[in-house]
PDB file of N, CA and C in Angstrom:
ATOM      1  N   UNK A   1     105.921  76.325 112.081  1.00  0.00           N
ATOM      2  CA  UNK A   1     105.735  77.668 111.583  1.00  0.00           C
ATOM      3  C   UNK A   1     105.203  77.587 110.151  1.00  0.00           C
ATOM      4  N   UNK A   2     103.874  78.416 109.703  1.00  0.00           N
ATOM      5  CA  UNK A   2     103.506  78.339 108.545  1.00  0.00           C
ATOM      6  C   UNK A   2     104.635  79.216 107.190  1.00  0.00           C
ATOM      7  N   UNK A   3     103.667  79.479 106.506  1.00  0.00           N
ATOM      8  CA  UNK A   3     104.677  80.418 105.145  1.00  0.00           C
ATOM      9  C   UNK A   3     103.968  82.139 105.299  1.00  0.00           C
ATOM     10  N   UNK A   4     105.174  82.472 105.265  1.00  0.00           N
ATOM     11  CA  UNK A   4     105.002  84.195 105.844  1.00  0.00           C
ATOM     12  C   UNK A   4     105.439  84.796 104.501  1.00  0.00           C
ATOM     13  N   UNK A   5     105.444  86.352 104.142  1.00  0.00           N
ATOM     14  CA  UNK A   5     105.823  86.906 103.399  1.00  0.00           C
ATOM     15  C   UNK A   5     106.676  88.263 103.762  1.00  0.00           C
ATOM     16  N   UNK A   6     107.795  88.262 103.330  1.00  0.00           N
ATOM     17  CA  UNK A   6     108.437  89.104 104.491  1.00  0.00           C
ATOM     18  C   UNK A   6     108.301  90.780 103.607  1.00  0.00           C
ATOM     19  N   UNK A   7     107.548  91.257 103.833  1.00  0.00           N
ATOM     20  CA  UNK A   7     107.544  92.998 102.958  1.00  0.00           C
ATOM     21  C   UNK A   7     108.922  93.726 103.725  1.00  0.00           C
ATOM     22  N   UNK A   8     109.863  94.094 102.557  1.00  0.00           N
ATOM     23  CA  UNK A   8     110.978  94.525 103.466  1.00  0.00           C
ATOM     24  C   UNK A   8     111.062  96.170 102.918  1.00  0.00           C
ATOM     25  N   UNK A   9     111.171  97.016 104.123  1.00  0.00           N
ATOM     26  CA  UNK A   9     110.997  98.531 104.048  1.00  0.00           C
ATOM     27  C   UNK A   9     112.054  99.421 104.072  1.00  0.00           C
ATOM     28  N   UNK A  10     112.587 100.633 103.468  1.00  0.00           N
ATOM     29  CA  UNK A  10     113.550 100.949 103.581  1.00  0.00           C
ATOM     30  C   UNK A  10     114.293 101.878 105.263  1.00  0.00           C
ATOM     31  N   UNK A  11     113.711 101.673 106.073  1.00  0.00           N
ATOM     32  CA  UNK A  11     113.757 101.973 107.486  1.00  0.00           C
ATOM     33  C   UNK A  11     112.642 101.344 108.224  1.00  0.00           C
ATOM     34  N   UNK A  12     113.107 101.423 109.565  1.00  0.00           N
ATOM     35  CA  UNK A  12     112.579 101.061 110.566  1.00  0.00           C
ATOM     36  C   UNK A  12     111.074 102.014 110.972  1.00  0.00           C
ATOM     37  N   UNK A  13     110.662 103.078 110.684  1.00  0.00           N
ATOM     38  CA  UNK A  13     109.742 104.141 110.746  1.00  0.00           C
ATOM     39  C   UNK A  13     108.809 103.580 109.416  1.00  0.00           C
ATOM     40  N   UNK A  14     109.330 103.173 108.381  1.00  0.00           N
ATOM     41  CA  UNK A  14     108.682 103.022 107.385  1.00  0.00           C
ATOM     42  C   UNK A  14     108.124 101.271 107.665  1.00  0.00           C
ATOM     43  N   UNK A  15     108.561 100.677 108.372  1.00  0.00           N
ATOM     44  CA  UNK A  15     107.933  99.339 108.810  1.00  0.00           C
ATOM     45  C   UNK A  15     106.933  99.396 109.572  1.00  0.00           C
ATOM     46  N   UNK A  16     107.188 100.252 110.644  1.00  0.00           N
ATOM     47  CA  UNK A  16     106.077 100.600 111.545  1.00  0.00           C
ATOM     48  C   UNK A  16     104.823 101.225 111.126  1.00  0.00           C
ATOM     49  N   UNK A  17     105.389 101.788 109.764  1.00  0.00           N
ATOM     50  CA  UNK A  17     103.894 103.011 109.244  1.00  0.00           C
ATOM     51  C   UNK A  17     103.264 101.625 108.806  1.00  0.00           C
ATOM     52  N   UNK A  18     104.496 100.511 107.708  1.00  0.00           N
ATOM     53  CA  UNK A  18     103.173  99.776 107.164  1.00  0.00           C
ATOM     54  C   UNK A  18     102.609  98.879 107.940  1.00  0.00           C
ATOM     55  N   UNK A  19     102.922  98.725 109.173  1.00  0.00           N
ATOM     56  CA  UNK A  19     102.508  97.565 110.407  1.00  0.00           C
ATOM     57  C   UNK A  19     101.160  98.180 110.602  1.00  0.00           C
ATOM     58  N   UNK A  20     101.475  99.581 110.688  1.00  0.00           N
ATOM     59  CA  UNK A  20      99.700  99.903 111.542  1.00  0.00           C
ATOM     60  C   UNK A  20      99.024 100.420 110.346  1.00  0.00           C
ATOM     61  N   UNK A  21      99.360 100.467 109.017  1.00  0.00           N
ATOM     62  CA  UNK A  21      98.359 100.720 108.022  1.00  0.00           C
ATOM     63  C   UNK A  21      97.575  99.557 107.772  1.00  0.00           C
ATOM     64  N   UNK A  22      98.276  97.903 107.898  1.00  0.00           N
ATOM     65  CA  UNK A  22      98.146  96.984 108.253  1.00  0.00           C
ATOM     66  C   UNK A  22      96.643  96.625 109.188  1.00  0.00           C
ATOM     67  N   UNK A  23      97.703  97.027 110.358  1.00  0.00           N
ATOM     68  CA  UNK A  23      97.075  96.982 111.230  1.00  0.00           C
ATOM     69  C   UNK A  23      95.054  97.625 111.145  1.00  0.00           C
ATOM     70  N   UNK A  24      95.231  98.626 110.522  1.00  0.00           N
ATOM     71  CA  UNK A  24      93.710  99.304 110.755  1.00  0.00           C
ATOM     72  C   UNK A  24      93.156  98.823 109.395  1.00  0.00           C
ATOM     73  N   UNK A  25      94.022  97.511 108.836  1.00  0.00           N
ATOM     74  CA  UNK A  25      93.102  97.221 107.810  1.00  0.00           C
ATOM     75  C   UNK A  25      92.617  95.675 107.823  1.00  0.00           C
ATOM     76  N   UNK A  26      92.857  95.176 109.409  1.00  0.00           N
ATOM     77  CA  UNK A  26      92.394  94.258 110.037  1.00  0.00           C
ATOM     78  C   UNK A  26      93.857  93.125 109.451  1.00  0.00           C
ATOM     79  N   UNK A  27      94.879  93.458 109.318  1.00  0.00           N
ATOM     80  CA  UNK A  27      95.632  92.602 108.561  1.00  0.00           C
ATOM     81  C   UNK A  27      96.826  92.206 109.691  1.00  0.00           C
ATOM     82  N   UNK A  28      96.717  91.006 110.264  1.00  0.00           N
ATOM     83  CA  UNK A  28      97.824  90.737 111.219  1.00  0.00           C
ATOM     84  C   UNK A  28      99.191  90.578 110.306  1.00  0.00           C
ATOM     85  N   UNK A  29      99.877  90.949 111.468  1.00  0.00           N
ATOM     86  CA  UNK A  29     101.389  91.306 110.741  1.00  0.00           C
ATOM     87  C   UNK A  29     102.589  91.864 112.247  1.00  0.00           C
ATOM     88  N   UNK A  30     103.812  91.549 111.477  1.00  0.00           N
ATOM     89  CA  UNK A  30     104.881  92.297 112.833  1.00  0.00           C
ATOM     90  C   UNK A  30     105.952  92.564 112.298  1.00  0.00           C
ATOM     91  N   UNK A  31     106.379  93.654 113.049  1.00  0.00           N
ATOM     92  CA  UNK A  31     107.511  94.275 112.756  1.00  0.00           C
ATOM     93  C   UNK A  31     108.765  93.125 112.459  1.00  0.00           C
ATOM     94  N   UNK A  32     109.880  93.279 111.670  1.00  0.00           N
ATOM     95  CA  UNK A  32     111.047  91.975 112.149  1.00  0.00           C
ATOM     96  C   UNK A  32     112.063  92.321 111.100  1.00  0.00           C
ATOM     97  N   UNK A  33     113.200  92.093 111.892  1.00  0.00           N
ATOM     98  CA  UNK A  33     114.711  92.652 110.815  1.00  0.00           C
ATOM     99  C   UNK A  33     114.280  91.097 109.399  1.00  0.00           C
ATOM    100  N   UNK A  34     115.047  91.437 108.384  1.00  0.00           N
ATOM    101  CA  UNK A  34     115.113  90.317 107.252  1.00  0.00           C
ATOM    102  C   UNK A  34     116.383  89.690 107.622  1.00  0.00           C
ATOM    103  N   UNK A  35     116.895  88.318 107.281  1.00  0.00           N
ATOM    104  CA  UNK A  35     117.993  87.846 107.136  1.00  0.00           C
ATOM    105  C   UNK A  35     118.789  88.855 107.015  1.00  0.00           C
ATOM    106  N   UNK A  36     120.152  88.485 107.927  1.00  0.00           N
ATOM    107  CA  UNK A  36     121.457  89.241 107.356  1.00  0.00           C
ATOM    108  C   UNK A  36     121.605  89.290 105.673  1.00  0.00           C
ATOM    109  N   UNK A  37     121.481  88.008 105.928  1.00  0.00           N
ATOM    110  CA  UNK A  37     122.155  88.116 103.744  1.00  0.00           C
ATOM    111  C   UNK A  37     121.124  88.817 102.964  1.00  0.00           C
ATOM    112  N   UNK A  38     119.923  89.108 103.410  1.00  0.00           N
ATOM    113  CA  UNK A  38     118.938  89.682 102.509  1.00  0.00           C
ATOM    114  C   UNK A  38     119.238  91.220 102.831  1.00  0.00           C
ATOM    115  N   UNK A  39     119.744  91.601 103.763  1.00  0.00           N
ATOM    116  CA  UNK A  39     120.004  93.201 104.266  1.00  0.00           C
ATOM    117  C   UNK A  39     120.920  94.000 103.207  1.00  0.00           C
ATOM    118  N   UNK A  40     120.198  95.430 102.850  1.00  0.00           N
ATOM    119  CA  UNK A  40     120.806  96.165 102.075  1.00  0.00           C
ATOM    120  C   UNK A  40     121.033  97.142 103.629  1.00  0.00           C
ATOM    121  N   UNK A  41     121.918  98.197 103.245  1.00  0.00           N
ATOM    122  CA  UNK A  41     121.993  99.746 103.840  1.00  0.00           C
ATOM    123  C   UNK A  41     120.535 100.363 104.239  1.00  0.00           C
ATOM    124  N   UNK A  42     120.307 100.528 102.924  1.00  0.00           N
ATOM    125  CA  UNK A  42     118.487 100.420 102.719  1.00  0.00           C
ATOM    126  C   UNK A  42     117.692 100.014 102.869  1.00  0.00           C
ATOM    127  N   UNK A  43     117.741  98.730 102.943  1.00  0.00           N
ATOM    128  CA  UNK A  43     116.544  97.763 103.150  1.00  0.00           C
ATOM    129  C   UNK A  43     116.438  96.749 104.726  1.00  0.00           C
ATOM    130  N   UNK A  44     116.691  97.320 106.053  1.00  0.00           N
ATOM    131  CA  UNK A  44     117.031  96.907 106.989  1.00  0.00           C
ATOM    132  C   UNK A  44     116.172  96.162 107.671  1.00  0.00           C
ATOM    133  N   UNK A  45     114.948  96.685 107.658  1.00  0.00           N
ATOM    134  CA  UNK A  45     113.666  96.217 108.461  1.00  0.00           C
ATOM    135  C   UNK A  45     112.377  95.640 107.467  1.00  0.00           C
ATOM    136  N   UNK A  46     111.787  94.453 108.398  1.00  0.00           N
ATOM    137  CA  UNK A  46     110.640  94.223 107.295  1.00  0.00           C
ATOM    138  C   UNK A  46     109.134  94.086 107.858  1.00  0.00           C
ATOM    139  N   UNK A  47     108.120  93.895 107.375  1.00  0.00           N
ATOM    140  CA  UNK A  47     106.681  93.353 108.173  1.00  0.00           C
ATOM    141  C   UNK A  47     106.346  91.785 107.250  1.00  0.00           C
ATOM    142  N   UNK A  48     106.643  91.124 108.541  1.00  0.00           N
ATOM    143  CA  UNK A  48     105.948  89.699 108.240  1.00  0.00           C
ATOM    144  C   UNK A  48     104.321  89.555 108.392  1.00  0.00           C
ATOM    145  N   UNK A  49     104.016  88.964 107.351  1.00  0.00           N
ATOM    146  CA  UNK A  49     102.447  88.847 106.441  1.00  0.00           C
ATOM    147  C   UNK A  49     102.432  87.303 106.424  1.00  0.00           C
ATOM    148  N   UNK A  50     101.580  86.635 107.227  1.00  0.00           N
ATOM    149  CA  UNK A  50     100.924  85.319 106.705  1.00  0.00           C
ATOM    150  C   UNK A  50     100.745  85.506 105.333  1.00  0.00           C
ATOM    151  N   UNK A  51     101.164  84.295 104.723  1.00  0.00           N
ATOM    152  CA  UNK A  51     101.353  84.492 102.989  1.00  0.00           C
ATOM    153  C   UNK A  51      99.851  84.269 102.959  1.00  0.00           C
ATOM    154  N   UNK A  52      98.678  83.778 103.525  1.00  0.00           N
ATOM    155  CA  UNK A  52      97.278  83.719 103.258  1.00  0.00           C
ATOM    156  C   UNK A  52      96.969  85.463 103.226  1.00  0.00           C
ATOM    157  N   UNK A  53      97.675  85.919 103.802  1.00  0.00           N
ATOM    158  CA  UNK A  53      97.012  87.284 103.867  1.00  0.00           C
ATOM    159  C   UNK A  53      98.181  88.208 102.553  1.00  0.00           C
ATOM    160  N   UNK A  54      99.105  87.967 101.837  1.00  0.00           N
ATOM    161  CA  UNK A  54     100.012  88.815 101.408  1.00  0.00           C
ATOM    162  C   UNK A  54      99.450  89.478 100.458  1.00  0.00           C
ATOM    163  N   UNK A  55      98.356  88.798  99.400  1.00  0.00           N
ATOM    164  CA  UNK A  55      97.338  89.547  98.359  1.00  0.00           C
ATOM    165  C   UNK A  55      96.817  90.979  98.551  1.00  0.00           C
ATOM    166  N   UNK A  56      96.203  90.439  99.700  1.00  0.00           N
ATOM    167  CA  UNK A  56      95.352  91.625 100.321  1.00  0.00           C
ATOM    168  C   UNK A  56      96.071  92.738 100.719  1.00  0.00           C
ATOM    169  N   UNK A  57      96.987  92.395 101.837  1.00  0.00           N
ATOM    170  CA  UNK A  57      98.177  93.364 102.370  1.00  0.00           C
ATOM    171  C   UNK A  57      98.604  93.932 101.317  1.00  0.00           C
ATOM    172  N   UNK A  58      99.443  93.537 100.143  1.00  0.00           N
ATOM    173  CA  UNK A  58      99.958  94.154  99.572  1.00  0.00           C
ATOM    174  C   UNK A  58      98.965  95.064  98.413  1.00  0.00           C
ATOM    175  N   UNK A  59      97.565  94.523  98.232  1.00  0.00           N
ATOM    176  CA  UNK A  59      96.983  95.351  97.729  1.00  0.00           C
ATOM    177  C   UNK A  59      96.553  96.568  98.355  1.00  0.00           C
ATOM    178  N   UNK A  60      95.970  96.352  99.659  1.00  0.00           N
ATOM    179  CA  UNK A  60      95.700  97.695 100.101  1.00  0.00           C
ATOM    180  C   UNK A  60      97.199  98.605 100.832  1.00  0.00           C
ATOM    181  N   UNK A  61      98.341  98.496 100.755  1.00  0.00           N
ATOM    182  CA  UNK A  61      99.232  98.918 100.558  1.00  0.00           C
ATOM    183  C   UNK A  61      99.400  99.981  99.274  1.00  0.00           C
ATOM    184  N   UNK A  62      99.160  99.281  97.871  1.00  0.00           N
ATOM    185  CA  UNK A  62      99.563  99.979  96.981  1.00  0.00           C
ATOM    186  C   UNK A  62      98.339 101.165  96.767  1.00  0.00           C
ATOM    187  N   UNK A  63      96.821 100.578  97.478  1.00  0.00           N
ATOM    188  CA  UNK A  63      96.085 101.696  97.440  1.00  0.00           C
ATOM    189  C   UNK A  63      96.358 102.854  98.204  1.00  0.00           C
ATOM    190  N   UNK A  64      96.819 102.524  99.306  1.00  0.00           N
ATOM    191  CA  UNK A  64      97.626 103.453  99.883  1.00  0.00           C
ATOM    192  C   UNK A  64      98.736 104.604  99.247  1.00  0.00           C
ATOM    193  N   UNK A  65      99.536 104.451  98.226  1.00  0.00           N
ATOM    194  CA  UNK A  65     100.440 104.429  97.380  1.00  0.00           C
ATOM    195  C   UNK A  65     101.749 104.260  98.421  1.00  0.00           C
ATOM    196  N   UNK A  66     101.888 102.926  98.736  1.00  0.00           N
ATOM    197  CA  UNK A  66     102.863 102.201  99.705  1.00  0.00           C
ATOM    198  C   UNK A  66     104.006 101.651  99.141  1.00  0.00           C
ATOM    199  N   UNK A  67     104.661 101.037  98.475  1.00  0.00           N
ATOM    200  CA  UNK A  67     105.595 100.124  97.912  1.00  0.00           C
ATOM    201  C   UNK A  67     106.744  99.848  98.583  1.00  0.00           C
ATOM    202  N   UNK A  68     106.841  98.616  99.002  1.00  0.00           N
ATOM    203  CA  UNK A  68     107.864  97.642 100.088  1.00  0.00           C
ATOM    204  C   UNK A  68     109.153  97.638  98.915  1.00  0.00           C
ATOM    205  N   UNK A  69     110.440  97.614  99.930  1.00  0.00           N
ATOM    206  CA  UNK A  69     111.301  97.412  98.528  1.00  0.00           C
ATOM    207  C   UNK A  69     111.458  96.543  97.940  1.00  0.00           C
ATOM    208  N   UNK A  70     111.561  95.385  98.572  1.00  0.00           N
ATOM    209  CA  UNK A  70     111.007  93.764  98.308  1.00  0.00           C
ATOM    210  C   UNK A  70     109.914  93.056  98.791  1.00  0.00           C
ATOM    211  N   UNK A  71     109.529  92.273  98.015  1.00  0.00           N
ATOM    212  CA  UNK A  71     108.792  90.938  98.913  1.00  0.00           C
ATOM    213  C   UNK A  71     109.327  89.871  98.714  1.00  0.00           C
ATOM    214  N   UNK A  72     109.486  89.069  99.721  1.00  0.00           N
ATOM    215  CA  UNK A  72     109.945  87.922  99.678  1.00  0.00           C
ATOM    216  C   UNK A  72     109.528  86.842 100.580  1.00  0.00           C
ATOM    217  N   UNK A  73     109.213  85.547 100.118  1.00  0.00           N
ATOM    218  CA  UNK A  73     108.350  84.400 100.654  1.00  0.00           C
ATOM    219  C   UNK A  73     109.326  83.619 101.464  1.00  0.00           C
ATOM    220  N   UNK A  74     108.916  83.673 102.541  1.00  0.00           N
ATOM    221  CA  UNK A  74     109.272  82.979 103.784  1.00  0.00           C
ATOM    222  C   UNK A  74     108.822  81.372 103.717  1.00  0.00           C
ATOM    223  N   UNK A  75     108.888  80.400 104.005  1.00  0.00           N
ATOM    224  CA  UNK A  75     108.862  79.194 104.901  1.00  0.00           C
ATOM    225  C   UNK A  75     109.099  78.720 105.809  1.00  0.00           C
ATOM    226  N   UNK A  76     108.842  77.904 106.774  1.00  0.00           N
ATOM    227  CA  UNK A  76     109.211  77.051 107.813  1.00  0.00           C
ATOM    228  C   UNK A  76     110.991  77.019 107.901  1.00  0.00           C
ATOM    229  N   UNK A  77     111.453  76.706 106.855  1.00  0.00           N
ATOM    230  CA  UNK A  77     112.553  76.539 106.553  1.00  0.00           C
ATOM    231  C   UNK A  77     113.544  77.916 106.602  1.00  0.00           C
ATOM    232  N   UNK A  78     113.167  79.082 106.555  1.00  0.00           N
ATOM    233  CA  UNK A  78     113.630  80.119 105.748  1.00  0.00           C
ATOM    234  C   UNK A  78     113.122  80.526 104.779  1.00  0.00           C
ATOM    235  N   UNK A  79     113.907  81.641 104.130  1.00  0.00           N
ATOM    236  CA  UNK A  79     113.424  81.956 102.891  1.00  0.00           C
ATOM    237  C   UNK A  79     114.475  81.343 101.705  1.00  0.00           C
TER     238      UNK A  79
END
């Protein structure tokens, strides 16, 4: 498994919006809960981003006016 970037959203509706904003911006990506230990109340669900692609994603995100509550870099290993 390569290095992913996990954008974590404050609901499950709000993962999905940024999956297919994603999505129509040619940017592969998928829906996926974060680690237990990384889980707030708030922060339940995330979209995993090939870290080759996380620049981009997260830029045309903020053109969007999008903001993930975290990002956080994944590895093979975990995060």
């Amino acid at each position: 498994m390569g290095q992913h970037t996990l954008l974590i959203c404050r609901s499950q509706t709000e993962a999905v919006g940024v999956y297919h904003h994603l999505k129509r911006m040619g940017i592969h990506s998928e829906v996926t809960q974060p680690p237990r230990r990384l889980r707030t109340e708030s922060c339940g669900w995330a979209v995993r981003v090939h870290a080759g692609q996380s620049g981009e994603a997260l830029r045309q995100l903020r053109l969007a006016g999008i903001s993930p509550c975290r990002v956080l870099e994944e590895t093979g290993g975990g995060i």
